[in-house]
C-alpha atoms as a PDB file:
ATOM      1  CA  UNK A   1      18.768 -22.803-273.439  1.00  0.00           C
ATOM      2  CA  UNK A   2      22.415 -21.804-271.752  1.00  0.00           C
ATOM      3  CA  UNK A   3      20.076 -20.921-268.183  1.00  0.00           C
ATOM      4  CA  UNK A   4      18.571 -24.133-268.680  1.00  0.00           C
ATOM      5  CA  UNK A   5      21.237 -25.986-269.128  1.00  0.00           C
ATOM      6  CA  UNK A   6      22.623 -24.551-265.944  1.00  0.00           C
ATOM      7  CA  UNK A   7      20.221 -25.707-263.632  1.00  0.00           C
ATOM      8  CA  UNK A   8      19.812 -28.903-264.892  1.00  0.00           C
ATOM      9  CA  UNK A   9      24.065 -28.821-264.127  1.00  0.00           C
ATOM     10  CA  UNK A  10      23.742 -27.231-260.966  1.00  0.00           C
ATOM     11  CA  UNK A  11      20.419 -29.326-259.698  1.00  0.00           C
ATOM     12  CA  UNK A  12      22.032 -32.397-260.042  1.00  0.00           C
ATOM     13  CA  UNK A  13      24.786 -31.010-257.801  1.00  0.00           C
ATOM     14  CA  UNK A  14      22.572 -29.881-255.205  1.00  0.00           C
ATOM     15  CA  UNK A  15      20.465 -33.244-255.594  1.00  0.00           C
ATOM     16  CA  UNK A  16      23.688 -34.661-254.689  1.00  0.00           C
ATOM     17  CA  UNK A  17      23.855 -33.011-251.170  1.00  0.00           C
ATOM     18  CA  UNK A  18      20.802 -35.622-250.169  1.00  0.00           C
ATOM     19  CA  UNK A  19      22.939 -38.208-249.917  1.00  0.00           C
ATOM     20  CA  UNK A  20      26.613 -38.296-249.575  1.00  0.00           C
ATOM     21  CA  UNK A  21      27.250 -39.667-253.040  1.00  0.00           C
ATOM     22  CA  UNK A  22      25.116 -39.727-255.990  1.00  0.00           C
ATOM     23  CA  UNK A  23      27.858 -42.333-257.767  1.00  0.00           C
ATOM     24  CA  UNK A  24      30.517 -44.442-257.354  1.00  0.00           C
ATOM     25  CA  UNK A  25      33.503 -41.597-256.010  1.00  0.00           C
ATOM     26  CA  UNK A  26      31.571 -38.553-256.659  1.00  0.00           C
ATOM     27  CA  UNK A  27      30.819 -37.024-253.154  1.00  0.00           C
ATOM     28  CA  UNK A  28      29.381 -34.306-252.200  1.00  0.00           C
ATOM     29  CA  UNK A  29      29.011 -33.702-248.762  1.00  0.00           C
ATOM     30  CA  UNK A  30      28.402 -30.622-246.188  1.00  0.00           C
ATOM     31  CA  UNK A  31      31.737 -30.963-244.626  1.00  0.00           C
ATOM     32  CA  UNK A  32      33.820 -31.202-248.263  1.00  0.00           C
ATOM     33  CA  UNK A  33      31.150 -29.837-250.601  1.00  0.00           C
ATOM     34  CA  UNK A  34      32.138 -30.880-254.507  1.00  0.00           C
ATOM     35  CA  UNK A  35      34.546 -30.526-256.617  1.00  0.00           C
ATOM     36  CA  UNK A  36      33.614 -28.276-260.875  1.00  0.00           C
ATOM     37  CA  UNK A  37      35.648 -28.385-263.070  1.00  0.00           C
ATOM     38  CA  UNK A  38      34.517 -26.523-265.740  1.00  0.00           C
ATOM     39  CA  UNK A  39      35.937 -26.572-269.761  1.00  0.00           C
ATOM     40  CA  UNK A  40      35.087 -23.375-271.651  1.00  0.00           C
ATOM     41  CA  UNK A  41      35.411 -22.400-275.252  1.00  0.00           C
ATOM     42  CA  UNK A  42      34.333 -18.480-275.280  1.00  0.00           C
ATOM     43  CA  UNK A  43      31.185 -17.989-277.135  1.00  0.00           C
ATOM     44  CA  UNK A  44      30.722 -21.001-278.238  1.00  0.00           C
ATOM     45  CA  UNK A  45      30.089 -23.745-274.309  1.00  0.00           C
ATOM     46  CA  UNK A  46      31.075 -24.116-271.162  1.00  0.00           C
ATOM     47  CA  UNK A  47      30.487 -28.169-269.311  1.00  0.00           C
ATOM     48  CA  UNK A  48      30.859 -27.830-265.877  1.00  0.00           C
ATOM     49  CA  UNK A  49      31.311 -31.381-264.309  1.00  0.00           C
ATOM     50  CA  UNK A  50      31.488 -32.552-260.649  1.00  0.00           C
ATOM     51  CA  UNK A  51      34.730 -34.827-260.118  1.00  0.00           C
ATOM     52  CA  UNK A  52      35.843 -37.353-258.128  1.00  0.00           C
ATOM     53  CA  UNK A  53      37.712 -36.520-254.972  1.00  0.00           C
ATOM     54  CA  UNK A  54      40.567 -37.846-256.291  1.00  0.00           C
ATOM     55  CA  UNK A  55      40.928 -35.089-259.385  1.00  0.00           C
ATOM     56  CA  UNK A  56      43.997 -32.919-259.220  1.00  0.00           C
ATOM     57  CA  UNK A  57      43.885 -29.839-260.881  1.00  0.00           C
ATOM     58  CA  UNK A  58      45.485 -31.196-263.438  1.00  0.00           C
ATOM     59  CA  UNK A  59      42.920 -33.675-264.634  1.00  0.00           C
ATOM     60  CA  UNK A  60      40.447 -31.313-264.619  1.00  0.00           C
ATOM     61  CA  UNK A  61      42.769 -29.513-267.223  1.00  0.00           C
ATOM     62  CA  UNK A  62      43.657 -32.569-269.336  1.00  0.00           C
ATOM     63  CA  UNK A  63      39.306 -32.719-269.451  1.00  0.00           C
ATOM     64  CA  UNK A  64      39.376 -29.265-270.595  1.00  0.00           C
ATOM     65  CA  UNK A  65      41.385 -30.166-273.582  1.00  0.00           C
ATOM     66  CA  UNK A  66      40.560 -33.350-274.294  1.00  0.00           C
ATOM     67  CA  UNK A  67      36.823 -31.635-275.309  1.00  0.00           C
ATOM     68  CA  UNK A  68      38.274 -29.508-277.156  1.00  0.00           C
ATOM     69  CA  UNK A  69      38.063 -25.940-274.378  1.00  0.00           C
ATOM     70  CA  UNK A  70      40.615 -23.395-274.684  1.00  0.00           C
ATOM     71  CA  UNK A  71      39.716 -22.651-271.371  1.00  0.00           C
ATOM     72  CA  UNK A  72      39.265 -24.212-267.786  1.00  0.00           C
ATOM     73  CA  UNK A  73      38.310 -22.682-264.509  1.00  0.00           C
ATOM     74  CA  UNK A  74      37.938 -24.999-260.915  1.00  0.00           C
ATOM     75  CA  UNK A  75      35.011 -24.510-258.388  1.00  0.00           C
ATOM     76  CA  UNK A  76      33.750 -25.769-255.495  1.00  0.00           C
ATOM     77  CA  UNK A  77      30.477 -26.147-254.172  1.00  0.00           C
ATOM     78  CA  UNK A  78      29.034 -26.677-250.627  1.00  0.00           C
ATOM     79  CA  UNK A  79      25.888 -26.741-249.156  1.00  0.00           C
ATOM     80  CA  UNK A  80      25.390 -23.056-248.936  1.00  0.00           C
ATOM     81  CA  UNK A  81      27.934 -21.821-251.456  1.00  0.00           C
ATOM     82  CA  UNK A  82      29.171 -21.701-254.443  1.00  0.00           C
ATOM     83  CA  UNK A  83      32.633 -20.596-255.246  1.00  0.00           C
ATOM     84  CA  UNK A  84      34.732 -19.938-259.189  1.00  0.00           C
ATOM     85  CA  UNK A  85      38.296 -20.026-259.001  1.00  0.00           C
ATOM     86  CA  UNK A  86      39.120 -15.972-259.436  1.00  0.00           C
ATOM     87  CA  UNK A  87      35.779 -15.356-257.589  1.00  0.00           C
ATOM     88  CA  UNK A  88      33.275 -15.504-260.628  1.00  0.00           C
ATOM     89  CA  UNK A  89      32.612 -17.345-263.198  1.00  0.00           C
ATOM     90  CA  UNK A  90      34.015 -15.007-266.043  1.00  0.00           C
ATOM     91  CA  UNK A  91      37.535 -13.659-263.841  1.00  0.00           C
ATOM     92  CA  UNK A  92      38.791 -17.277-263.200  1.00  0.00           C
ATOM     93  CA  UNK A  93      39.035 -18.548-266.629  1.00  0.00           C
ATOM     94  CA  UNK A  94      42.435 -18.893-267.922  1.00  0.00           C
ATOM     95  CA  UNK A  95      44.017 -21.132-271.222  1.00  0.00           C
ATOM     96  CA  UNK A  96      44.590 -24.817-271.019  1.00  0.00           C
ATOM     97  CA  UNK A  97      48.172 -23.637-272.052  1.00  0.00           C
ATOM     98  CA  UNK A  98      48.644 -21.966-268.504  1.00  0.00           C
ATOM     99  CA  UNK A  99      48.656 -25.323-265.778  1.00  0.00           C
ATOM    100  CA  UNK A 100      48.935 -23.057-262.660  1.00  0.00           C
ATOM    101  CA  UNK A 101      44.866 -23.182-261.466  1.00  0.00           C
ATOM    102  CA  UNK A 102      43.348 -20.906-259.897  1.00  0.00           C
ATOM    103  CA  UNK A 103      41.538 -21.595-256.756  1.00  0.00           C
ATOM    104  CA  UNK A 104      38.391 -21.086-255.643  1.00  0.00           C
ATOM    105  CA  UNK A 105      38.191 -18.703-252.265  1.00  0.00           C
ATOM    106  CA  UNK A 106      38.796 -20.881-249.540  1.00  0.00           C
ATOM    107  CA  UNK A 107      39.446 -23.877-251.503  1.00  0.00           C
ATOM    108  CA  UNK A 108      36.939 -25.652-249.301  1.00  0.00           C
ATOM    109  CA  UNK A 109      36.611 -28.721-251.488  1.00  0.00           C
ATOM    110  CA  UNK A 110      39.794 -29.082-251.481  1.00  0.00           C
ATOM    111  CA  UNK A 111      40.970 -28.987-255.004  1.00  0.00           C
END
């Protein structure tokens, strides 16, 4: 169910990449990719999202709490990549408590 999940996620990003927005502020492009922002509860979900351009890091943990996550984690995603803040999905987690984020490599959708 989880890897399903996933690619439903992660094929509506990529879907997105055929045109230069899929809805109203959510681009994703080759030259900025997209931003994740992702809201994790250990053991229990994660809900990656793509944002709006104009998400800080900040909003995306405020979403993180608001559902309830004790955990949040930033990515980005371009046509050819795919980047977690801390380099994978599991090392860039950190608590909603902490609000210094974590970047992606390159932070080349500019979170």
């Amino acid at each position: 169910m989880k890897k399903q999940l996933m690619g439903l996620i992660l094929g509506g990003v990529v879907f997105g990449f055929s045109s230069t927005a899929f809805a109203d502020g959510l681009t994703c492009n080759d030259e900025t990719g997209c931003k994740l922002c992702s809201a994790i509860a250990p053991g229990n979900f994660r809900d990656t999202i793509t944002t709006a351009e104009t998400w800080s890091t900040e909003t995306c943990r405020a979403y993180a709490r608001s559902i309830g996550a004790s955990n949040w984690q930033l990515a980005c995603m371009n046509k050819d990549s795919f980047t977690w803040g801390g380099g994978s999905a599991a090392t860039g987690q950190q608590s909603v408590f902490i609000p210094i984020p974590i970047y992606p490599p390159g932070d080349t959708c500019g979170w």
